[in-house]
C-alpha atoms as a PDB file:
ATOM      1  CA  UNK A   1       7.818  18.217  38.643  1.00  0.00           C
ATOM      2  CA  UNK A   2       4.482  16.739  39.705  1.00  0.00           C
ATOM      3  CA  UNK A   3       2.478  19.578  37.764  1.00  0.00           C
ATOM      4  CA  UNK A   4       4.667  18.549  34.942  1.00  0.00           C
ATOM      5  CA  UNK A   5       4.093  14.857  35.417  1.00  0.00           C
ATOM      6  CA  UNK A   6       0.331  15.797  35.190  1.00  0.00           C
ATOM      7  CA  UNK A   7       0.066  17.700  32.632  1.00  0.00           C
ATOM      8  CA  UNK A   8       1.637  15.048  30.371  1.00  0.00           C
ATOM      9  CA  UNK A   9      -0.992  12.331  31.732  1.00  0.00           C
ATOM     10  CA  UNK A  10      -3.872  14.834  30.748  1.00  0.00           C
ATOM     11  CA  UNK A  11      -1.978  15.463  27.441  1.00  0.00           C
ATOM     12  CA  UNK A  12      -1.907  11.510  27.000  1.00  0.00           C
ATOM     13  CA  UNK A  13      -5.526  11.227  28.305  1.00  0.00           C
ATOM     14  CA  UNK A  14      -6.825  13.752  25.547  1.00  0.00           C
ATOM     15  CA  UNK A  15      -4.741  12.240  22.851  1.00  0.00           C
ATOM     16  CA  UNK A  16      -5.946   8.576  23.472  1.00  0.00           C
ATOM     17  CA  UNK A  17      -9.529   9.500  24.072  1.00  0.00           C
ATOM     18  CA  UNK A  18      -9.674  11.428  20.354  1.00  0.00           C
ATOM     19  CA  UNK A  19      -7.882   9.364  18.611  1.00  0.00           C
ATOM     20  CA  UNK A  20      -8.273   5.409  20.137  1.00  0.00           C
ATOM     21  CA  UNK A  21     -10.616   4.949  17.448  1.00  0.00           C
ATOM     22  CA  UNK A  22      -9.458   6.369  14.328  1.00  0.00           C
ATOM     23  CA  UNK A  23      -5.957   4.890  14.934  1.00  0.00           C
ATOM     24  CA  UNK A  24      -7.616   1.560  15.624  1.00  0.00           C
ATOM     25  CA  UNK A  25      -9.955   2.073  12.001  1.00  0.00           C
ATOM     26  CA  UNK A  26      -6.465   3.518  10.133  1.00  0.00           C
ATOM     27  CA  UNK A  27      -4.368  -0.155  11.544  1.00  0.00           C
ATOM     28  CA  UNK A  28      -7.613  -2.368  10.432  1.00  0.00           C
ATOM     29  CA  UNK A  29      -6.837  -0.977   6.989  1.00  0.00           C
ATOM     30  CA  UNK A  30      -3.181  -1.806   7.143  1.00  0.00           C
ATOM     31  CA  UNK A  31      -2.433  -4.846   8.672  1.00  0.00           C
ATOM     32  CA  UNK A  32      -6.172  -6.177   9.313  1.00  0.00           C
ATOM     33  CA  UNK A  33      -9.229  -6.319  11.738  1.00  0.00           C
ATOM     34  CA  UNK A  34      -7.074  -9.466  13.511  1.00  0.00           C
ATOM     35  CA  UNK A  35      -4.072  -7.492  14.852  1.00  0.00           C
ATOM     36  CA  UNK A  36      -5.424  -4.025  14.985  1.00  0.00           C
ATOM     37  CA  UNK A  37      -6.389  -3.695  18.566  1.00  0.00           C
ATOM     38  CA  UNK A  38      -3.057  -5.266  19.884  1.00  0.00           C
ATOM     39  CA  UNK A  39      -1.138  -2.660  17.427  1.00  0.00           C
ATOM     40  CA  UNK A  40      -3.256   0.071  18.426  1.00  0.00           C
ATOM     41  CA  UNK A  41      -2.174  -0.629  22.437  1.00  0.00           C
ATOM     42  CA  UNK A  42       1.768  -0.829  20.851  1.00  0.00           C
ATOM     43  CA  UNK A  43       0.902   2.848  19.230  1.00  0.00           C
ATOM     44  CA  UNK A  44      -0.237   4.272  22.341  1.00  0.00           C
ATOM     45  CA  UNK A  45       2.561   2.470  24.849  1.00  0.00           C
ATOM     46  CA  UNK A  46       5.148   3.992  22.101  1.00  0.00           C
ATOM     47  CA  UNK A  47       3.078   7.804  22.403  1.00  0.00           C
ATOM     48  CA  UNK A  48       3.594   7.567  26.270  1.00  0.00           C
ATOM     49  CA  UNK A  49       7.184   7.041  25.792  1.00  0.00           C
ATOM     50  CA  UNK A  50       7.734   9.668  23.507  1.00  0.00           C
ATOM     51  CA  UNK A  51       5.163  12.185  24.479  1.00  0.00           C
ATOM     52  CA  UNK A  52       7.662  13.948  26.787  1.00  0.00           C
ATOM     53  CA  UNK A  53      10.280  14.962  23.803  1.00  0.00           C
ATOM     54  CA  UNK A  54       7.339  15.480  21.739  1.00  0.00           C
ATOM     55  CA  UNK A  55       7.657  19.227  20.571  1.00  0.00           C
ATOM     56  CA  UNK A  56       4.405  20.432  18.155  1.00  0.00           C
ATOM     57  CA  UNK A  57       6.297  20.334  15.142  1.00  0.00           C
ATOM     58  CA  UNK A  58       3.273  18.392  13.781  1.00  0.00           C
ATOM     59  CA  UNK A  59      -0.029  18.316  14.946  1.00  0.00           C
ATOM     60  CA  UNK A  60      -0.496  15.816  17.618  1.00  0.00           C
ATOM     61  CA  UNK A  61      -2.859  13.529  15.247  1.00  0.00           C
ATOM     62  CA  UNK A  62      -0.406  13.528  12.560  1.00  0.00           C
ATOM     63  CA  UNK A  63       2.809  12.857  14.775  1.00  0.00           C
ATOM     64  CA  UNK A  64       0.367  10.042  16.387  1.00  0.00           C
ATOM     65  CA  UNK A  65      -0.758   8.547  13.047  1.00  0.00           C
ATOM     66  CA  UNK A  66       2.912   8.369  12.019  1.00  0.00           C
ATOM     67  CA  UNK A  67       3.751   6.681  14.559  1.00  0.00           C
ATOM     68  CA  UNK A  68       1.039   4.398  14.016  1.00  0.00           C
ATOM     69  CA  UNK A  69       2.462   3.946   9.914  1.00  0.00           C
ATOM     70  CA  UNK A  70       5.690   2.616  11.837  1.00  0.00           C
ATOM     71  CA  UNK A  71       3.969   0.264  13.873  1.00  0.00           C
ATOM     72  CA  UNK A  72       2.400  -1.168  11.290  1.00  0.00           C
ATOM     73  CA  UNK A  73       5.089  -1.467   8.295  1.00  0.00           C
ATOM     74  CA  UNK A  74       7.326  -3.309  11.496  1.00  0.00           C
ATOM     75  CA  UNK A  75       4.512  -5.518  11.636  1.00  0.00           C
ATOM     76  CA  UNK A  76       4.898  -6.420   8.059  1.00  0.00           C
ATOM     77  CA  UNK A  77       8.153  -6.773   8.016  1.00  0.00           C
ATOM     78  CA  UNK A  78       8.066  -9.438  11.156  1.00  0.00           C
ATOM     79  CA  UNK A  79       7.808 -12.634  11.632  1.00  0.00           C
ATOM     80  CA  UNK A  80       4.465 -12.147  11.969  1.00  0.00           C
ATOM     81  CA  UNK A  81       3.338 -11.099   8.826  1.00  0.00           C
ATOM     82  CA  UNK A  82       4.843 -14.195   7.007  1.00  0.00           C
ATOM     83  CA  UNK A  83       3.461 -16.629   9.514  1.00  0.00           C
ATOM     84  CA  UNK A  84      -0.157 -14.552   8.816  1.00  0.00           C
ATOM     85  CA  UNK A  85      -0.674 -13.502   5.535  1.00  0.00           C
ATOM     86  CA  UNK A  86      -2.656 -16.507   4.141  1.00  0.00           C
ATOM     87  CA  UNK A  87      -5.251 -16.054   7.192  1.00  0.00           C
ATOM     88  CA  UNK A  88      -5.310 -11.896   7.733  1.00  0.00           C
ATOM     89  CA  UNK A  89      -8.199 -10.403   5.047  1.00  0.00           C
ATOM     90  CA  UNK A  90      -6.921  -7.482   3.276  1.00  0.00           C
ATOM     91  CA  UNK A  91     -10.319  -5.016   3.878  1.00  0.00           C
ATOM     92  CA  UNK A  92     -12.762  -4.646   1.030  1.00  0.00           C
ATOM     93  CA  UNK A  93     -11.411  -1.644  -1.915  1.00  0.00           C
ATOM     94  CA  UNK A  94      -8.158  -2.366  -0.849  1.00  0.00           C
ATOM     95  CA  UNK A  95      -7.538  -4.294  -4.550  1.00  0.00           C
ATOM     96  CA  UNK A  96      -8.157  -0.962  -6.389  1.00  0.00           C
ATOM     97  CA  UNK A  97      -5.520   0.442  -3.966  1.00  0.00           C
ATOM     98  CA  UNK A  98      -2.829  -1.666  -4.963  1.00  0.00           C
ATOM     99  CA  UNK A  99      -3.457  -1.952  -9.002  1.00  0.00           C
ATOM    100  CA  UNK A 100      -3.309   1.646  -8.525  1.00  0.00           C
ATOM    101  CA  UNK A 101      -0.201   1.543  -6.050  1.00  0.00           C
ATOM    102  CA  UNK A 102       1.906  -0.521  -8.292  1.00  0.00           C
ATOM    103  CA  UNK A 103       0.683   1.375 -11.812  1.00  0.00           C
ATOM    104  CA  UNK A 104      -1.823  -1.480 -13.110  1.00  0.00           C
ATOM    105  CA  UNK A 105      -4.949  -0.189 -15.447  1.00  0.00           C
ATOM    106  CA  UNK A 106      -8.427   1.024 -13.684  1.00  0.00           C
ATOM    107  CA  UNK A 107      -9.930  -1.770 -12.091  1.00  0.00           C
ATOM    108  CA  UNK A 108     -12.804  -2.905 -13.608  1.00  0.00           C
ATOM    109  CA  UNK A 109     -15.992  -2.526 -11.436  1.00  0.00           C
ATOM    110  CA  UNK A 110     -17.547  -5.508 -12.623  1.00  0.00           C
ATOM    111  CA  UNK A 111     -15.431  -8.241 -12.793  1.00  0.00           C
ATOM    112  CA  UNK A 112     -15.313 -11.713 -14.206  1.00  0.00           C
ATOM    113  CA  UNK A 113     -15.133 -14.898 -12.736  1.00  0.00           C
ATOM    114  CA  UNK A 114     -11.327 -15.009 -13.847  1.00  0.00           C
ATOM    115  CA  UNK A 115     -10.600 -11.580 -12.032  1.00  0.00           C
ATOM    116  CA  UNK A 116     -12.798 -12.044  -9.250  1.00  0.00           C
ATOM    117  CA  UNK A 117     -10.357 -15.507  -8.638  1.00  0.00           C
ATOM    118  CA  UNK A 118      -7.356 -13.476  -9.342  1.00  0.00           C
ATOM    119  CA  UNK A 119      -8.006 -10.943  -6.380  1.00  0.00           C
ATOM    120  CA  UNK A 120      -8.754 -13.639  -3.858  1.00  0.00           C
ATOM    121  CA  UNK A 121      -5.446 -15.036  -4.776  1.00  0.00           C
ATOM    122  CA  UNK A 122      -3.859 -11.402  -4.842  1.00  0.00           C
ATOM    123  CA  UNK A 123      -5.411 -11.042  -1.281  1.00  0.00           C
ATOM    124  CA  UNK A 124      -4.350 -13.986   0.722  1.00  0.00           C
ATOM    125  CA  UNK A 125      -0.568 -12.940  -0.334  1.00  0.00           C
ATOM    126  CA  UNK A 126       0.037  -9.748  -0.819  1.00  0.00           C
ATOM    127  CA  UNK A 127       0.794  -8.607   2.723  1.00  0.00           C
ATOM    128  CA  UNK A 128       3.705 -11.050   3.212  1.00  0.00           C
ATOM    129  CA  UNK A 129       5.271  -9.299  -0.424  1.00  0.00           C
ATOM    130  CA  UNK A 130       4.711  -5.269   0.819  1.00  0.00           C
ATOM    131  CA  UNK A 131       6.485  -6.691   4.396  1.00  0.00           C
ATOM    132  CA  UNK A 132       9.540  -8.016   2.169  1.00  0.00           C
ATOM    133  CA  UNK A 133      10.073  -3.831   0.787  1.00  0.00           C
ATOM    134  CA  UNK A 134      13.667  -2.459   2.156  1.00  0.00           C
ATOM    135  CA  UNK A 135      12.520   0.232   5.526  1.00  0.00           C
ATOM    136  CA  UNK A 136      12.415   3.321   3.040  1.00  0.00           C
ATOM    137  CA  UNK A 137       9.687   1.986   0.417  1.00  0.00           C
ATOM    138  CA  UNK A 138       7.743  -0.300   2.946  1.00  0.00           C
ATOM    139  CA  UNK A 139       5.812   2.293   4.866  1.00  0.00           C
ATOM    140  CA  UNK A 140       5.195   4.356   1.742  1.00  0.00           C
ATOM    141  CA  UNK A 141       3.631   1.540  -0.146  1.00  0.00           C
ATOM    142  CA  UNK A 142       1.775   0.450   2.371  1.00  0.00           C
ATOM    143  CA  UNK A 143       0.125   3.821   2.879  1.00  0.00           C
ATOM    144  CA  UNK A 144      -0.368   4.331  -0.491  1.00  0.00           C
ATOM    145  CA  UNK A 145      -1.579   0.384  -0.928  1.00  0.00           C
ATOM    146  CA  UNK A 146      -3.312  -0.844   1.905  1.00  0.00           C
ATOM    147  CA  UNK A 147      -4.266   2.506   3.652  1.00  0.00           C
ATOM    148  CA  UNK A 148      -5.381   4.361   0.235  1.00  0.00           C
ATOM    149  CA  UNK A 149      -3.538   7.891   0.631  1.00  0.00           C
ATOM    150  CA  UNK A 150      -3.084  10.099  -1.802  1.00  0.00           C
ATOM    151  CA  UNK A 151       0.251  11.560  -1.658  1.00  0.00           C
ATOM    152  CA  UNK A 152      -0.403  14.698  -0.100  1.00  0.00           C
ATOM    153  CA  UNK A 153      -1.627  12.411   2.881  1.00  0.00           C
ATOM    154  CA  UNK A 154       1.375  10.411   2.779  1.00  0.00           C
ATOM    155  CA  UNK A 155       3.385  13.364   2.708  1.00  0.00           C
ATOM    156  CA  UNK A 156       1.437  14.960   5.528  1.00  0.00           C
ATOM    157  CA  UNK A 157       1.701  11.415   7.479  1.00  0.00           C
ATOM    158  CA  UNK A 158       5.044  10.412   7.290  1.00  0.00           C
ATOM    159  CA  UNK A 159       6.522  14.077   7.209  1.00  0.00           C
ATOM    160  CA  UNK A 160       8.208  14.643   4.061  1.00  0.00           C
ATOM    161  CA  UNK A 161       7.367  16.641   1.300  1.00  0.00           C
ATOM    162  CA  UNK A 162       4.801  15.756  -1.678  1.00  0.00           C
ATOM    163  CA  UNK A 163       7.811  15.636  -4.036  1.00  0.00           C
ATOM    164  CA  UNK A 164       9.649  13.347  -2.242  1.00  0.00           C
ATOM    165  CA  UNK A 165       7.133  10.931  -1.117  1.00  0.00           C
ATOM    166  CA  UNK A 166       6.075  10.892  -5.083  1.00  0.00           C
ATOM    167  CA  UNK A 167       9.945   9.964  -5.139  1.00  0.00           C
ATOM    168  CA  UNK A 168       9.764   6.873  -3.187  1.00  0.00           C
ATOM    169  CA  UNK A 169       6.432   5.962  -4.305  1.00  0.00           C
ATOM    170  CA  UNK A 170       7.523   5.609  -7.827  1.00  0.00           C
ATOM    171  CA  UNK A 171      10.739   3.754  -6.487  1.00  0.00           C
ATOM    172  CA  UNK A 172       8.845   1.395  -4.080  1.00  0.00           C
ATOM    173  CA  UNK A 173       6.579   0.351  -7.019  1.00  0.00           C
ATOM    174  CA  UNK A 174       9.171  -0.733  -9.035  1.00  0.00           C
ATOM    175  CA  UNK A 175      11.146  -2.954  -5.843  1.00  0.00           C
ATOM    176  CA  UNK A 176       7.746  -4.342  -5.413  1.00  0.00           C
ATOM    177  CA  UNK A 177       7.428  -5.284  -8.874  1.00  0.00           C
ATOM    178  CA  UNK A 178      11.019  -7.135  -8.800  1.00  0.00           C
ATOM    179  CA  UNK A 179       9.800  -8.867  -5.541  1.00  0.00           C
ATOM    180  CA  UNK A 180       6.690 -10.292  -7.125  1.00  0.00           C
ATOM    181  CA  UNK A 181       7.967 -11.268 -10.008  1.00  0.00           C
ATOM    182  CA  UNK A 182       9.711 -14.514  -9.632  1.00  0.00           C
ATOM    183  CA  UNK A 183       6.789 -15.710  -7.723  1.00  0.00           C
ATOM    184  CA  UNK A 184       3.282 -13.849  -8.944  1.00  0.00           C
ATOM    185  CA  UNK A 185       1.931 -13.106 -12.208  1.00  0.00           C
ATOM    186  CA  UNK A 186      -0.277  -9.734 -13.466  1.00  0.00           C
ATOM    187  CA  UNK A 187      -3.477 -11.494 -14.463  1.00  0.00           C
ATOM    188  CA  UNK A 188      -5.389  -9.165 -16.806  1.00  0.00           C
ATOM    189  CA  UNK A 189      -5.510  -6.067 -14.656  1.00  0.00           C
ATOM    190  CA  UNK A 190      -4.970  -7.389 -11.477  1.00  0.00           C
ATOM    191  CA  UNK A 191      -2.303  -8.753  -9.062  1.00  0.00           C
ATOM    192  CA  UNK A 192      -2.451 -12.674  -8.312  1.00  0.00           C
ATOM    193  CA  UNK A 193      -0.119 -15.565  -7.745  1.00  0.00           C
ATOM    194  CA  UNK A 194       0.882 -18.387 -10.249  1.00  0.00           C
ATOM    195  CA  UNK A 195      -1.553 -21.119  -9.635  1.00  0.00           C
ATOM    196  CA  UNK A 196       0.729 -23.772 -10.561  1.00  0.00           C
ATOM    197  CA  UNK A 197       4.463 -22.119  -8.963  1.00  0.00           C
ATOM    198  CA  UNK A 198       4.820 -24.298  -6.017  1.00  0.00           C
ATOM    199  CA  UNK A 199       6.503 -21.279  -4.073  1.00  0.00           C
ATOM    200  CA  UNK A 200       3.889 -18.837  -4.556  1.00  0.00           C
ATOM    201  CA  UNK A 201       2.648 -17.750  -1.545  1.00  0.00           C
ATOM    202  CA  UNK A 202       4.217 -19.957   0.866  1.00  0.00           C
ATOM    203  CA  UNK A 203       5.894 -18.556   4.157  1.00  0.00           C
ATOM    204  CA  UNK A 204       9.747 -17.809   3.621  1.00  0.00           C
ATOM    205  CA  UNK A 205      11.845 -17.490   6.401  1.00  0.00           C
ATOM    206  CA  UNK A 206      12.389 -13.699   7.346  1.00  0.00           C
ATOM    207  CA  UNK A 207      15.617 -12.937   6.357  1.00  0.00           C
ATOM    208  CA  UNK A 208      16.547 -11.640  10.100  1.00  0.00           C
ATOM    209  CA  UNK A 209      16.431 -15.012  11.131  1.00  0.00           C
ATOM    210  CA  UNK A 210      18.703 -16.317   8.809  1.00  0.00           C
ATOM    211  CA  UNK A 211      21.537 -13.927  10.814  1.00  0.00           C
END
């Protein structure tokens, strides 16, 4: 039992030591230079847990990086995330990722004052909105939005096939669109908030603590 307890500590070792970093760089992307270390440490605590029923279905990396897609769409979907999302920067590129997420036109490279304005405003809110997505459509979004997968990548990642992650693509675009909608306006071709709605962007109290 002690050769087996071993083996799984090496096994842990090797996987933390090749893929610390890239986990950390992949969480930056997603939820933000500000929580990724502390969610990279969650990642690893849940790998040690479930490295023992861990059976090389996947490849290590991509069983770890789904794990660390999990993490992070939680993390949105906290308390967190609401109490955040005016302070966390989304990372720079990540506006062409959502207009392209949620279907808007090509981004233009150059932008005006007026667009430039519109994705500040996009980016001090948007994280809070992809954390209010039902469990099914969160992850995928946020893959697809904040992490900038292609859908053979989110496939790969989350462990479904391309057709079906196309599937709830599609279908988490359009709950996203219903959940901005009341509160944020498409300005031109971008994403921003209604300058003059009082409720835009302010924190709402997660529905789990309204139970």
């Amino acid at each position: 039992m002690g050769a087996a307890m071993n083996v799984k500590v090496d096994q842990f070792r090797a996987l933390y030591d090749s893929n610390h970093e890239g986990v950390r760089r992949f969480l930056v992307r997603l939820v933000g230079p500000r929580e990724a270390e502390d969610l990279t440490q969650t990642v690893f605590a849940k790998v040690a847990q479930a490295l023992p029923g861990f059976r090389g279905e996947a490849q290590a990396s991509t069983w770890l990086y789904r794990i660390a897609a999990n993490v992070a769409a939680d993390w949105l979907r906290g308390r967190l995330a609401h109490e955040a999302k005016l302070t966390v920067p989304i990372p720079e590129g990540s506006h062409e990722n959502i207009a392209a997420a949620i279907g808007s036109a090509d981004v233009d490279k150059q932008p005006s004052p007026e667009q430039e304005l519109a994705r500040k405003d996009m980016r001090d809110c948007i994280r809070g909105e992809i954390g209010k997505l039902s469990e099914g459509h969160r992850t995928v979004f946020m893959l697809s939005a904040l992490g900038g997968l292609t859908d053979d990548e989110i496939a790969e990642t989350l462990g479904i096939s391309q057709g079906n992650a196309k599937v709830r693509l599609h279908r988490a675009r359009q709950e996203f669109k219903k959940i901005i909608a009341a509160r944020c306006d498409f300005y031109q071709t971008e994403l921003s908030c209604k300058p003059t709605s009082p409720d835009c962007c302010v924190s709402a109290t997660p529905p789990d603590s309204a139970r």
